[in-house]
PDB file of N, CA and C in Angstrom:
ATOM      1  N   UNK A   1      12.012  -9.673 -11.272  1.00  0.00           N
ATOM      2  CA  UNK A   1      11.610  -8.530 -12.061  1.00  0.00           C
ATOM      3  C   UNK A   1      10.935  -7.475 -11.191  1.00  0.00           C
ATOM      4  N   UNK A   2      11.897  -6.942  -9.965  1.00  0.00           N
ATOM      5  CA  UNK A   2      11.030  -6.078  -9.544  1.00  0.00           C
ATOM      6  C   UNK A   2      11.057  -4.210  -9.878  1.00  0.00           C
ATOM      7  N   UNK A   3      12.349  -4.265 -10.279  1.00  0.00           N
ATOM      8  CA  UNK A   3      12.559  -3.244 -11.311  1.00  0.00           C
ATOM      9  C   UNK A   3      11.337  -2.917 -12.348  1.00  0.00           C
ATOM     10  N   UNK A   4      11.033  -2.017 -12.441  1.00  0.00           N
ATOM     11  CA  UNK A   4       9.641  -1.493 -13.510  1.00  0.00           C
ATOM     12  C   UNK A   4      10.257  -1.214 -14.699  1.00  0.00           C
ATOM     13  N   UNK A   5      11.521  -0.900 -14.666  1.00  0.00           N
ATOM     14  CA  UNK A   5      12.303  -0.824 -15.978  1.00  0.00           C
ATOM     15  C   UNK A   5      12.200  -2.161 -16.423  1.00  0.00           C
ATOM     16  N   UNK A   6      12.258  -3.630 -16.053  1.00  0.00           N
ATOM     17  CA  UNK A   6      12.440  -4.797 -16.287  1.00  0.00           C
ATOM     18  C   UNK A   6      10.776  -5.273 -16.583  1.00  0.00           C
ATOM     19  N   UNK A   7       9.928  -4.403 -16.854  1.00  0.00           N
ATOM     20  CA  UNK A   7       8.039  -5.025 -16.800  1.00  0.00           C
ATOM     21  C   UNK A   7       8.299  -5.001 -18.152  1.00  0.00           C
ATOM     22  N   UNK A   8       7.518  -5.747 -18.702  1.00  0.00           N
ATOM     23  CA  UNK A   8       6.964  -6.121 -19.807  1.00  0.00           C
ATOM     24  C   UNK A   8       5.804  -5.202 -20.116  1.00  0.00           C
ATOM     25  N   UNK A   9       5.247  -5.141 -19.178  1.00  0.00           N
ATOM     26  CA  UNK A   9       4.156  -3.853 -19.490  1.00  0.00           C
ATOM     27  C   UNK A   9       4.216  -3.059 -19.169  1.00  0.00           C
ATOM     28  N   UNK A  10       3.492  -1.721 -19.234  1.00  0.00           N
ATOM     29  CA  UNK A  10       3.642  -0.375 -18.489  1.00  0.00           C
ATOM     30  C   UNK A  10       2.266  -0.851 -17.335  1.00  0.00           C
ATOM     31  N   UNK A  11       2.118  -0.351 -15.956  1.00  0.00           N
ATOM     32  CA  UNK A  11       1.099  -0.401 -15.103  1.00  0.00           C
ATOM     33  C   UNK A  11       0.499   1.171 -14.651  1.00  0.00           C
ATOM     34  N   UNK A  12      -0.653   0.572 -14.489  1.00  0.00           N
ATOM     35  CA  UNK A  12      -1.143   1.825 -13.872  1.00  0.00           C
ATOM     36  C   UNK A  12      -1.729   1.518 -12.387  1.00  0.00           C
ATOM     37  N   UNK A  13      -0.942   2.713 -11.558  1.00  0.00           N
ATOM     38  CA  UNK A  13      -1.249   2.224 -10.156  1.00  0.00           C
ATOM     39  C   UNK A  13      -2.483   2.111  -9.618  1.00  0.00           C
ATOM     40  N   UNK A  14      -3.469   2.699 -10.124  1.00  0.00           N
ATOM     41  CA  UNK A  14      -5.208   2.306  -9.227  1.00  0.00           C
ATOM     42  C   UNK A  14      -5.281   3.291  -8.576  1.00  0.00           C
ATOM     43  N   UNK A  15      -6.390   2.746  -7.457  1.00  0.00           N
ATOM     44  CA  UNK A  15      -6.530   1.637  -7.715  1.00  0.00           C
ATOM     45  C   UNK A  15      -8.064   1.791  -8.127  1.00  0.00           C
ATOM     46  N   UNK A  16      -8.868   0.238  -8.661  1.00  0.00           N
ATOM     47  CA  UNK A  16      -9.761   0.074  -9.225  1.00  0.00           C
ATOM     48  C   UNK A  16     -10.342  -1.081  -8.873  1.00  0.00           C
ATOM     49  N   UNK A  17     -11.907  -0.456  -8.334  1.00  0.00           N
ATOM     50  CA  UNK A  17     -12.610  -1.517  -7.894  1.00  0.00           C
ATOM     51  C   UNK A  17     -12.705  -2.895  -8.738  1.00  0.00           C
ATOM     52  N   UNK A  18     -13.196  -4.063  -8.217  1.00  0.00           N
ATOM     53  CA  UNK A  18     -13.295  -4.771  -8.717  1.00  0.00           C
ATOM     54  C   UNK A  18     -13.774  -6.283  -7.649  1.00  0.00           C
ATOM     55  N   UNK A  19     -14.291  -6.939  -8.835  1.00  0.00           N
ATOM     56  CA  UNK A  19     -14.823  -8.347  -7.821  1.00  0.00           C
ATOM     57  C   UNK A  19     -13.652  -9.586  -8.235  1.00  0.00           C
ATOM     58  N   UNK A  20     -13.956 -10.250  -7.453  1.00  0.00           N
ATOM     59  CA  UNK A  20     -13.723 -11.558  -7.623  1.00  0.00           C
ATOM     60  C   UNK A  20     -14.839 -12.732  -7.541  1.00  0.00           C
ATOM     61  N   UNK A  21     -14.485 -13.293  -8.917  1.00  0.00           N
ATOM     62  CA  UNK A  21     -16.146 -13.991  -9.019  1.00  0.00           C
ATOM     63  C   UNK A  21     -16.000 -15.239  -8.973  1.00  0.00           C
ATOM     64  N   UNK A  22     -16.760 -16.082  -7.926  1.00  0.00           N
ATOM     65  CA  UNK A  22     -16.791 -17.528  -7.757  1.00  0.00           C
ATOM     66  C   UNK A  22     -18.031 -17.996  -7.135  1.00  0.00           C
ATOM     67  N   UNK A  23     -18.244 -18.620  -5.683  1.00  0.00           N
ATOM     68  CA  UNK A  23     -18.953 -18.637  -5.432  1.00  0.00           C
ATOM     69  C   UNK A  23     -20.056 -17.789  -4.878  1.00  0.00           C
ATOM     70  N   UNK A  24     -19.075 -17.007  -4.531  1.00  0.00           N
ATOM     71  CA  UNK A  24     -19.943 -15.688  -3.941  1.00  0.00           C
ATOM     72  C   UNK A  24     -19.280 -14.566  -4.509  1.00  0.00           C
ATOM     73  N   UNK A  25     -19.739 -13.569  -4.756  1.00  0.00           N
ATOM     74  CA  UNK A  25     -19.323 -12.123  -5.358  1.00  0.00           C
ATOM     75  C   UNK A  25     -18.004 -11.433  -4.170  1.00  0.00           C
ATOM     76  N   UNK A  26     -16.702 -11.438  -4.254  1.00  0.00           N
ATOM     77  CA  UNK A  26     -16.140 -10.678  -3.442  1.00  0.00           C
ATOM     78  C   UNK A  26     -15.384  -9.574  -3.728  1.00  0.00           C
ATOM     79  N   UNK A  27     -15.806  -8.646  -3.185  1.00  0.00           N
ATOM     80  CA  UNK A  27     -15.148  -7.149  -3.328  1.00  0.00           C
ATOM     81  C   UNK A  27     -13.721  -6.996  -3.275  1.00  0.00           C
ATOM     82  N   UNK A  28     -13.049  -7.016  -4.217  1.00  0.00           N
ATOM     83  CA  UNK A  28     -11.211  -6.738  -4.401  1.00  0.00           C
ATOM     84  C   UNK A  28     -11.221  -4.923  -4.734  1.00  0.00           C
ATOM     85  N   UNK A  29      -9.750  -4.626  -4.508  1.00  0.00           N
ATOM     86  CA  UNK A  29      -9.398  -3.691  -5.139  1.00  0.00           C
ATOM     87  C   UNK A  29      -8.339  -4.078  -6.025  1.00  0.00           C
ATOM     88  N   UNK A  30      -8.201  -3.774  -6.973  1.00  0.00           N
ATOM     89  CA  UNK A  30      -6.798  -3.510  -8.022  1.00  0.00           C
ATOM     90  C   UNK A  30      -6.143  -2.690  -7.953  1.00  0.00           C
ATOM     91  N   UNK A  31      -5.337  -2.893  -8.369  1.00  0.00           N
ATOM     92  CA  UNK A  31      -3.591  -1.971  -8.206  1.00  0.00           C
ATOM     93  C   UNK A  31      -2.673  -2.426  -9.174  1.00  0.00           C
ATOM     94  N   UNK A  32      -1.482  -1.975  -9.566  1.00  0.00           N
ATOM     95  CA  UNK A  32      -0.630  -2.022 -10.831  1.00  0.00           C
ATOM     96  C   UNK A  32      -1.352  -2.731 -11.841  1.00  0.00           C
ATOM     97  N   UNK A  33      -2.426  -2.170 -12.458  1.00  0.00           N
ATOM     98  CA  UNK A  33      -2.923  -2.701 -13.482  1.00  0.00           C
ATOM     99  C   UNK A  33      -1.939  -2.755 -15.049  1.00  0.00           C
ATOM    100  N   UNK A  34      -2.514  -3.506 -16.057  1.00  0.00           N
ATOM    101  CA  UNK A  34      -1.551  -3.874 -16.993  1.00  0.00           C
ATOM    102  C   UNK A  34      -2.270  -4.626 -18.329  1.00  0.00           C
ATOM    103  N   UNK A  35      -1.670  -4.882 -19.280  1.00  0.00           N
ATOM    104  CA  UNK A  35      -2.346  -5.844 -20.213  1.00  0.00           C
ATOM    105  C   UNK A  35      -2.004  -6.931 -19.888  1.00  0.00           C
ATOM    106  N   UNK A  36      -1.315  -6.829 -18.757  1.00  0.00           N
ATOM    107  CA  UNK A  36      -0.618  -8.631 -18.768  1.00  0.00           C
ATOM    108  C   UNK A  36      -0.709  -9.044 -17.077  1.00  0.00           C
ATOM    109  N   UNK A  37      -1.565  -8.322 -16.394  1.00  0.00           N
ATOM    110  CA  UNK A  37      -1.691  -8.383 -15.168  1.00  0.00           C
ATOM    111  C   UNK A  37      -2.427  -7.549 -13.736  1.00  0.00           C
ATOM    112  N   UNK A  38      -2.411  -7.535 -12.781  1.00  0.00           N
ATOM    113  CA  UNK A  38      -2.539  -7.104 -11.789  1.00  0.00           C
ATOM    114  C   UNK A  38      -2.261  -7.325 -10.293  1.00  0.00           C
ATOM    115  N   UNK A  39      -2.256  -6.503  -9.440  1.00  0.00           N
ATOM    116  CA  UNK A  39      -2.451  -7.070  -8.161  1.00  0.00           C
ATOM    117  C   UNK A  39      -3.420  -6.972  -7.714  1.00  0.00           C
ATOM    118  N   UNK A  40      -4.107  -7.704  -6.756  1.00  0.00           N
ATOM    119  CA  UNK A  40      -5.337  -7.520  -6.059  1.00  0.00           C
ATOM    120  C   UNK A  40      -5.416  -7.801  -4.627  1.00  0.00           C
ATOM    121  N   UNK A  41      -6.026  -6.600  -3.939  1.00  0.00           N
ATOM    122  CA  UNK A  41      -5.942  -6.220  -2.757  1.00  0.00           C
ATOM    123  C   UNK A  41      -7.406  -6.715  -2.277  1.00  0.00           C
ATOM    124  N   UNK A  42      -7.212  -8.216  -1.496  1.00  0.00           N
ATOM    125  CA  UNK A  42      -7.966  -8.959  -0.759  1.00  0.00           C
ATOM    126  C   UNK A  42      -7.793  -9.216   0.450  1.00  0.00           C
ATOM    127  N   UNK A  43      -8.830  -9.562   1.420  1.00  0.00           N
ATOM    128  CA  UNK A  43      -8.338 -10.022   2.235  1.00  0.00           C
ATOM    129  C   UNK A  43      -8.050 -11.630   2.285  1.00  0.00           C
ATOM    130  N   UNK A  44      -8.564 -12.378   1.146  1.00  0.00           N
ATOM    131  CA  UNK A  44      -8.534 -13.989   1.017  1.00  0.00           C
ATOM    132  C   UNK A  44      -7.491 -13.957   0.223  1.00  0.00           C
ATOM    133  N   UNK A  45      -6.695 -14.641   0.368  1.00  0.00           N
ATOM    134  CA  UNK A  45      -5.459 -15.070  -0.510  1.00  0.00           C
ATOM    135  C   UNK A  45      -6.228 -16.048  -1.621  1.00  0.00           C
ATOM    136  N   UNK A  46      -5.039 -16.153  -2.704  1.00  0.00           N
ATOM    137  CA  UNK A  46      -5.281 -17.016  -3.885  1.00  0.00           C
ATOM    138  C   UNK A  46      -4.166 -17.634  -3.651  1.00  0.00           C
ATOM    139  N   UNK A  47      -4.256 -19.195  -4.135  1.00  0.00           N
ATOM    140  CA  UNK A  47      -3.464 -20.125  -4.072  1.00  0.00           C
ATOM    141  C   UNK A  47      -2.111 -19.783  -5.594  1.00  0.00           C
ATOM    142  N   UNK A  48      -0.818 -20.131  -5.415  1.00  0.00           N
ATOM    143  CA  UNK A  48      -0.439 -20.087  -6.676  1.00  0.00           C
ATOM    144  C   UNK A  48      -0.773 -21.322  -7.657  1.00  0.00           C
ATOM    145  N   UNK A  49      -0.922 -20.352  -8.910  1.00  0.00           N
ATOM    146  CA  UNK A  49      -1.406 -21.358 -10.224  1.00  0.00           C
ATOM    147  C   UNK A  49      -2.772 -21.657  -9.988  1.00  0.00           C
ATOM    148  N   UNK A  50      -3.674 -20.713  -9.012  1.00  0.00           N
ATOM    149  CA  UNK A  50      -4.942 -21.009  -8.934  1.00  0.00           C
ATOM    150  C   UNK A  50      -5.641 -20.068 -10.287  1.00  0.00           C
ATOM    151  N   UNK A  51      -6.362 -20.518 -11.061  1.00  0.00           N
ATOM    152  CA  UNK A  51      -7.144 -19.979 -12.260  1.00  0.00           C
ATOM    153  C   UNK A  51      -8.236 -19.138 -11.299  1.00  0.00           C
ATOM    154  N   UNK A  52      -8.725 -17.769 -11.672  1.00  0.00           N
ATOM    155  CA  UNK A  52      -9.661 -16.848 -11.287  1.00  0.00           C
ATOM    156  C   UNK A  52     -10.153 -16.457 -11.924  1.00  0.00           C
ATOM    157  N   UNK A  53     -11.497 -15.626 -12.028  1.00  0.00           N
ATOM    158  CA  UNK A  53     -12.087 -14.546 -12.651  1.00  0.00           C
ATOM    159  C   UNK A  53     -12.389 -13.597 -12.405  1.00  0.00           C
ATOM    160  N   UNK A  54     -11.746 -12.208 -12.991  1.00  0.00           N
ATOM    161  CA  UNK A  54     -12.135 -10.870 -11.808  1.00  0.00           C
ATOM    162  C   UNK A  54     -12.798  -9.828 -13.312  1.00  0.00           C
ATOM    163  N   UNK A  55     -13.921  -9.361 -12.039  1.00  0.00           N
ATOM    164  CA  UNK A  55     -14.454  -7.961 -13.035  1.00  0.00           C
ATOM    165  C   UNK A  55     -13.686  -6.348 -12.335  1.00  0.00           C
ATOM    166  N   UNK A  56     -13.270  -5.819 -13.596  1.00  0.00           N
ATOM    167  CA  UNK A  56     -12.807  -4.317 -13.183  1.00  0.00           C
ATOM    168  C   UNK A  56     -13.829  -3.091 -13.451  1.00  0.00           C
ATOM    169  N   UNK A  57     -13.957  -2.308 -12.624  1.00  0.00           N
ATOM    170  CA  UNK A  57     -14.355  -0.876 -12.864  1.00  0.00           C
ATOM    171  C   UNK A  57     -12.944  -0.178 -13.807  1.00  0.00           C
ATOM    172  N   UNK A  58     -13.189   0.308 -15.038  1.00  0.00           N
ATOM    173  CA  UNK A  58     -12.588   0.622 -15.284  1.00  0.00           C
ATOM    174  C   UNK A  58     -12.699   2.509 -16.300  1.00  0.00           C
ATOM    175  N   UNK A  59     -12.301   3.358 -15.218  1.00  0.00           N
ATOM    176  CA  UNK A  59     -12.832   4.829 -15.865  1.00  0.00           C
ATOM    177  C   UNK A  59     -12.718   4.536 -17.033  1.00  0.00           C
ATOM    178  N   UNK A  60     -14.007   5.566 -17.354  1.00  0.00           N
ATOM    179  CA  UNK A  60     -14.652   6.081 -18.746  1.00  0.00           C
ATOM    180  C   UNK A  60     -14.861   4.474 -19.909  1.00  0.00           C
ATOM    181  N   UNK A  61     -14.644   3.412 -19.125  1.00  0.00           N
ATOM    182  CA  UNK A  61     -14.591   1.811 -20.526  1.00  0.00           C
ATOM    183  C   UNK A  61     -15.524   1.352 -19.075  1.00  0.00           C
ATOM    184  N   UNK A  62     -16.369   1.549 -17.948  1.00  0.00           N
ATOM    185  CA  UNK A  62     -17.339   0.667 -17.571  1.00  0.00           C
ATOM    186  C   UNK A  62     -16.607  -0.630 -17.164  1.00  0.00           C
ATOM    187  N   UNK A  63     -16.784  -1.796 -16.645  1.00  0.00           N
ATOM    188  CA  UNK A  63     -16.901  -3.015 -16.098  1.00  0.00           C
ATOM    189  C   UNK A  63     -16.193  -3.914 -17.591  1.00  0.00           C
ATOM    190  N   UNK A  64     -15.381  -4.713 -16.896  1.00  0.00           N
ATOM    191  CA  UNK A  64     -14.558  -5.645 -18.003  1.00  0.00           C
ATOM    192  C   UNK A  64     -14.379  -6.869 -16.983  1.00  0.00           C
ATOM    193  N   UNK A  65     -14.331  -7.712 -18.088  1.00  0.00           N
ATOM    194  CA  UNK A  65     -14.228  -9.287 -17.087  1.00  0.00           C
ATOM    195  C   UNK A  65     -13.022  -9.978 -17.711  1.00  0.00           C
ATOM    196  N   UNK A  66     -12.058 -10.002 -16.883  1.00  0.00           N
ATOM    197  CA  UNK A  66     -10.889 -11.351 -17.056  1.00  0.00           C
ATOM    198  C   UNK A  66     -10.628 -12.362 -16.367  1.00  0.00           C
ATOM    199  N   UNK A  67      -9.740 -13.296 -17.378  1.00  0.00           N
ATOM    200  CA  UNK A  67      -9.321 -14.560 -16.569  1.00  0.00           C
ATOM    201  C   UNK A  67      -7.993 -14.623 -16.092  1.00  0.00           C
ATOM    202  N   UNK A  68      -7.610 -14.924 -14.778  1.00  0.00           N
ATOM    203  CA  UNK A  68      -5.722 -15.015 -14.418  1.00  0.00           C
ATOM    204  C   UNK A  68      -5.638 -16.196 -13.961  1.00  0.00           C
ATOM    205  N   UNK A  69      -4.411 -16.009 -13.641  1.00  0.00           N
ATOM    206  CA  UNK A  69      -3.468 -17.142 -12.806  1.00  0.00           C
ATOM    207  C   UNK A  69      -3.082 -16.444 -11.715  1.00  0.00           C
ATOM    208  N   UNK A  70      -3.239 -16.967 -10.304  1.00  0.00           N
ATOM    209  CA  UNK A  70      -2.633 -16.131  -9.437  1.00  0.00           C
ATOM    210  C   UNK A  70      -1.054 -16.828  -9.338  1.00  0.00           C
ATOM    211  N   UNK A  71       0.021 -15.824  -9.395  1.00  0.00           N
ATOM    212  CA  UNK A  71       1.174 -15.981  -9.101  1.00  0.00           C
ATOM    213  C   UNK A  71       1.792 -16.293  -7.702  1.00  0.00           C
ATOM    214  N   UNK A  72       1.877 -15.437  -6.848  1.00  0.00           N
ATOM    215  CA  UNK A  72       2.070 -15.252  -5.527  1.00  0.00           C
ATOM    216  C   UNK A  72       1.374 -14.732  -4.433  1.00  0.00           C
ATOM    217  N   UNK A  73       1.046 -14.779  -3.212  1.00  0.00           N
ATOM    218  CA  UNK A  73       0.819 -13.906  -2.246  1.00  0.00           C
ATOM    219  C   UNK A  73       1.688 -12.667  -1.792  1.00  0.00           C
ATOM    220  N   UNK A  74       0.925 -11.959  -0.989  1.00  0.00           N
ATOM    221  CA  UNK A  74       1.648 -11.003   0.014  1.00  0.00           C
ATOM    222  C   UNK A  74       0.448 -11.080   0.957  1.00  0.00           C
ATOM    223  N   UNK A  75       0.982 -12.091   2.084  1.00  0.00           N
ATOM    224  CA  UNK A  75       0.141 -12.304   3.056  1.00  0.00           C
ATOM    225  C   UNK A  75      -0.533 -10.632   3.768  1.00  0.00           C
ATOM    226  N   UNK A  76      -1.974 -10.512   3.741  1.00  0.00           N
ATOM    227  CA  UNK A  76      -2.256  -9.640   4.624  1.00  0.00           C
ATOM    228  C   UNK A  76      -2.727  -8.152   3.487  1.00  0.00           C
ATOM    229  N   UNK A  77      -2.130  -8.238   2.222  1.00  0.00           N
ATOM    230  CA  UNK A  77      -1.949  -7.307   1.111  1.00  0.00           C
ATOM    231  C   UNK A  77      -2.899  -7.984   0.101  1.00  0.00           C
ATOM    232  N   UNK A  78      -2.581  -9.458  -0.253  1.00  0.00           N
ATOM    233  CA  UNK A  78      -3.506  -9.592  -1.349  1.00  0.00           C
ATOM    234  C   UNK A  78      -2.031 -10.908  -2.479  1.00  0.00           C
ATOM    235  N   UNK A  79      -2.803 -10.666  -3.754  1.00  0.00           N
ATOM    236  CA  UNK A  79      -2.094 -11.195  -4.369  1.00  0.00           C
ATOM    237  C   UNK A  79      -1.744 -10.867  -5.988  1.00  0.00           C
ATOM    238  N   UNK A  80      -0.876 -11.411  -6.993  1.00  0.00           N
ATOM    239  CA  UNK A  80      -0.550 -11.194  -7.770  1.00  0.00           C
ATOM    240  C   UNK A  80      -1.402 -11.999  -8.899  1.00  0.00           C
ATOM    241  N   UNK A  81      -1.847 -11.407 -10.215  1.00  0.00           N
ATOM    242  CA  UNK A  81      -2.730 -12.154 -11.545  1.00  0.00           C
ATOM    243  C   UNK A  81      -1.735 -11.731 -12.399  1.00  0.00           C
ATOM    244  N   UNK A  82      -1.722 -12.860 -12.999  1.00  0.00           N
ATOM    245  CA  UNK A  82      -1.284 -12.766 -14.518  1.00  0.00           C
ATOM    246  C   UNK A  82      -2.599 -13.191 -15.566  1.00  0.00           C
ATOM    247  N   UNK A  83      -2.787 -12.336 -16.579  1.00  0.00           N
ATOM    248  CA  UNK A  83      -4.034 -12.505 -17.510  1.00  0.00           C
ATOM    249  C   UNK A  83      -3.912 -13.879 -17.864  1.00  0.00           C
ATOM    250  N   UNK A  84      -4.589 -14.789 -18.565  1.00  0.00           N
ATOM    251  CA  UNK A  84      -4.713 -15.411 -19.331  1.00  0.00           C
ATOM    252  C   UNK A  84      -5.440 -15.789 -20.760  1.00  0.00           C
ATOM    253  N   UNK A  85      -6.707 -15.130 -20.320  1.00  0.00           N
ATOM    254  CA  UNK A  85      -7.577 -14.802 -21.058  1.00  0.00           C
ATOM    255  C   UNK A  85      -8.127 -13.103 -21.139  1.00  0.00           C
ATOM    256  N   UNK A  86      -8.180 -12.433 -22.392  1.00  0.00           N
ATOM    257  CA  UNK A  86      -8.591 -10.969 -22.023  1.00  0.00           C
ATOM    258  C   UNK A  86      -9.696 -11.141 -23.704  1.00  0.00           C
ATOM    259  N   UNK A  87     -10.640 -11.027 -22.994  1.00  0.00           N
ATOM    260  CA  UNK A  87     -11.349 -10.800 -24.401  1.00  0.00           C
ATOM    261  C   UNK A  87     -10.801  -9.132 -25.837  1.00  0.00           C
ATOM    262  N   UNK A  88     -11.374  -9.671 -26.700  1.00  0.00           N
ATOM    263  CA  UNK A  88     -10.641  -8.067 -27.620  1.00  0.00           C
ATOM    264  C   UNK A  88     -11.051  -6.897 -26.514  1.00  0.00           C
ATOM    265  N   UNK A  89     -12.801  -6.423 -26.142  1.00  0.00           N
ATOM    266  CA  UNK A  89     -12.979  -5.302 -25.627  1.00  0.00           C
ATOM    267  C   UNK A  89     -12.239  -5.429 -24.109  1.00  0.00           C
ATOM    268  N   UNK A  90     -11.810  -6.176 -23.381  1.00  0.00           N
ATOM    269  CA  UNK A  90     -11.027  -6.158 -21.913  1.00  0.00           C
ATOM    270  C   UNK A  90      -9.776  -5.597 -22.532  1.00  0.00           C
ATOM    271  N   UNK A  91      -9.476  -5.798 -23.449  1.00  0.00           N
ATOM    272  CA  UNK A  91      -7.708  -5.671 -23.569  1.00  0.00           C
ATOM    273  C   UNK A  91      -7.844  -4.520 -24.496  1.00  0.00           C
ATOM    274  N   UNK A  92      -8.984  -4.078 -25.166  1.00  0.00           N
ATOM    275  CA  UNK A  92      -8.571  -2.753 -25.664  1.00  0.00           C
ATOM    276  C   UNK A  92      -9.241  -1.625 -24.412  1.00  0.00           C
ATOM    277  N   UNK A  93     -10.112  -1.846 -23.698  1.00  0.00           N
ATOM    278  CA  UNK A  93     -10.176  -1.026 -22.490  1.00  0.00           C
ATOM    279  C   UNK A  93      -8.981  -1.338 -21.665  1.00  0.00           C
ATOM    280  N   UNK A  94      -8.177  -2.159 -21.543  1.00  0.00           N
ATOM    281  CA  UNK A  94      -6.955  -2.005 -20.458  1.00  0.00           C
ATOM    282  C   UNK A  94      -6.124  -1.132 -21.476  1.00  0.00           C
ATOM    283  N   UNK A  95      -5.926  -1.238 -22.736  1.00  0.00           N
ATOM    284  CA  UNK A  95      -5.098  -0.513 -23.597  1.00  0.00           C
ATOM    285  C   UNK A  95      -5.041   0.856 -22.987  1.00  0.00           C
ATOM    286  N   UNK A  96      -6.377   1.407 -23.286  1.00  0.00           N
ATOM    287  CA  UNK A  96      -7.042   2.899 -23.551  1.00  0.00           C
ATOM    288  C   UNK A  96      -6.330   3.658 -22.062  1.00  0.00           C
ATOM    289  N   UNK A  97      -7.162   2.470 -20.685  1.00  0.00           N
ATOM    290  CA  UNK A  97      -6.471   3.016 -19.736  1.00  0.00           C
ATOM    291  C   UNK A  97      -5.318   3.544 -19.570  1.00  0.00           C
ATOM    292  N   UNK A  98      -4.081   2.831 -19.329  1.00  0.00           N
ATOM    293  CA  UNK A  98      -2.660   2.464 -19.714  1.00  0.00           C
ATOM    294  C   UNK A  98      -2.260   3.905 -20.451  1.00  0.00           C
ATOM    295  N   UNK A  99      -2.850   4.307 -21.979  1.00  0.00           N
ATOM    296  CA  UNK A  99      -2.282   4.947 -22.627  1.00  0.00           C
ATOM    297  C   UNK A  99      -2.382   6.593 -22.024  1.00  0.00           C
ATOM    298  N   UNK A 100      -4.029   6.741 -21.059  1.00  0.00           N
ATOM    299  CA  UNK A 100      -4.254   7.753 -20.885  1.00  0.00           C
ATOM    300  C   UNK A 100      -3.306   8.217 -19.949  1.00  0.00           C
ATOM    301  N   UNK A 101      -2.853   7.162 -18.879  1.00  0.00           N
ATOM    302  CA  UNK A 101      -2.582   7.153 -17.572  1.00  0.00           C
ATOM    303  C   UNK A 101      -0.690   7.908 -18.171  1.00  0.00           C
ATOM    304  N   UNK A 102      -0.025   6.774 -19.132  1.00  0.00           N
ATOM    305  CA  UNK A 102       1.096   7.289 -19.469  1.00  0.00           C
ATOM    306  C   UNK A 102       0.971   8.629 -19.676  1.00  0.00           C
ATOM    307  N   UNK A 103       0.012   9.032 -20.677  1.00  0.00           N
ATOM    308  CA  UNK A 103       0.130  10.341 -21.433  1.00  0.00           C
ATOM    309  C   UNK A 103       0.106  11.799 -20.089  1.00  0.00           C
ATOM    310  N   UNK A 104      -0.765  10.891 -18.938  1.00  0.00           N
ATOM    311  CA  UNK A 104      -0.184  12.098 -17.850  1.00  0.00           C
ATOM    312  C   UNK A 104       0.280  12.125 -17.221  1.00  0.00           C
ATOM    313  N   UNK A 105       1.078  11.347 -16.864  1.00  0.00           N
ATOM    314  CA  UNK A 105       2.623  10.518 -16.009  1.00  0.00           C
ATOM    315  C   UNK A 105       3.517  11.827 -17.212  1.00  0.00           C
ATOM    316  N   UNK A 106       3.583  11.659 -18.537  1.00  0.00           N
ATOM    317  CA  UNK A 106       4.624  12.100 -19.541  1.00  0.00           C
ATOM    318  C   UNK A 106       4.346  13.611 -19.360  1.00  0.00           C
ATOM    319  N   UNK A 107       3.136  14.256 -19.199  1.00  0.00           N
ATOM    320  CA  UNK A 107       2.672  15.961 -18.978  1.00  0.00           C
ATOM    321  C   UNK A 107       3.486  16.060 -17.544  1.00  0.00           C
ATOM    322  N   UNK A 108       3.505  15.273 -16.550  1.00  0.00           N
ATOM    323  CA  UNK A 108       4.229  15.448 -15.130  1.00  0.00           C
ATOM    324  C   UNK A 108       5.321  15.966 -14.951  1.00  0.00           C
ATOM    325  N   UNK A 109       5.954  14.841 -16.502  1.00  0.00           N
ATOM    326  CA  UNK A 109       7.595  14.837 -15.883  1.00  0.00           C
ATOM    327  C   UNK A 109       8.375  16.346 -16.725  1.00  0.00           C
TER     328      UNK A 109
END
């Protein structure tokens, strides 16, 4: 599915700070954000099918916390989340994002 015509979601490219939370607080960036995902630009890889928790900066909706699955690597780039858990306010702030981001992608074209 690397076709964007073939996503399930619409993404928004970033990128957007964010942590990765475990033992120690680590600074990620995000990129193709989504209701159903992200990438995250680390320098530590995630194992696949490893369970995570990442907080987003997310304009004008403040700090949101989700749960993924990491899918794949891209050694050197980072790696791929799929949500698993999005509380109501995470997933209606990823909504809001998403919708604003389309609405000026659609003024562009």
């Amino acid at each position: 599915m690397n076709n964007p015509e073939e996503r399930q979601h619409f993404r928004v490219p970033g990128p957007f700070d964010g942590l990765r939370i475990g033992l120690l607080e680590t600074p990620v960036q995000i990129f193709d954000l989504s209701e159903g995902g992200c990438f995250v630009n680390s320098l530590y890889e995630a194992s696949p099918g490893e369970t995570l928790v990442l907080e987003i900066e997310l304009p004008h909706e403040g700090w949101i916390k989700v749960e993924g699955e990491a899918l794949y690597n891209r050694p050197g780039f980072g790696f791929a989340v799929r949500f698993t858990a999005l509380g109501d306010e995470a997933r209606e702030a990823i909504a809001s994002v998403v919708q604003v981001h389309r609405r000026l992608q659609l003024k562009a074209s």
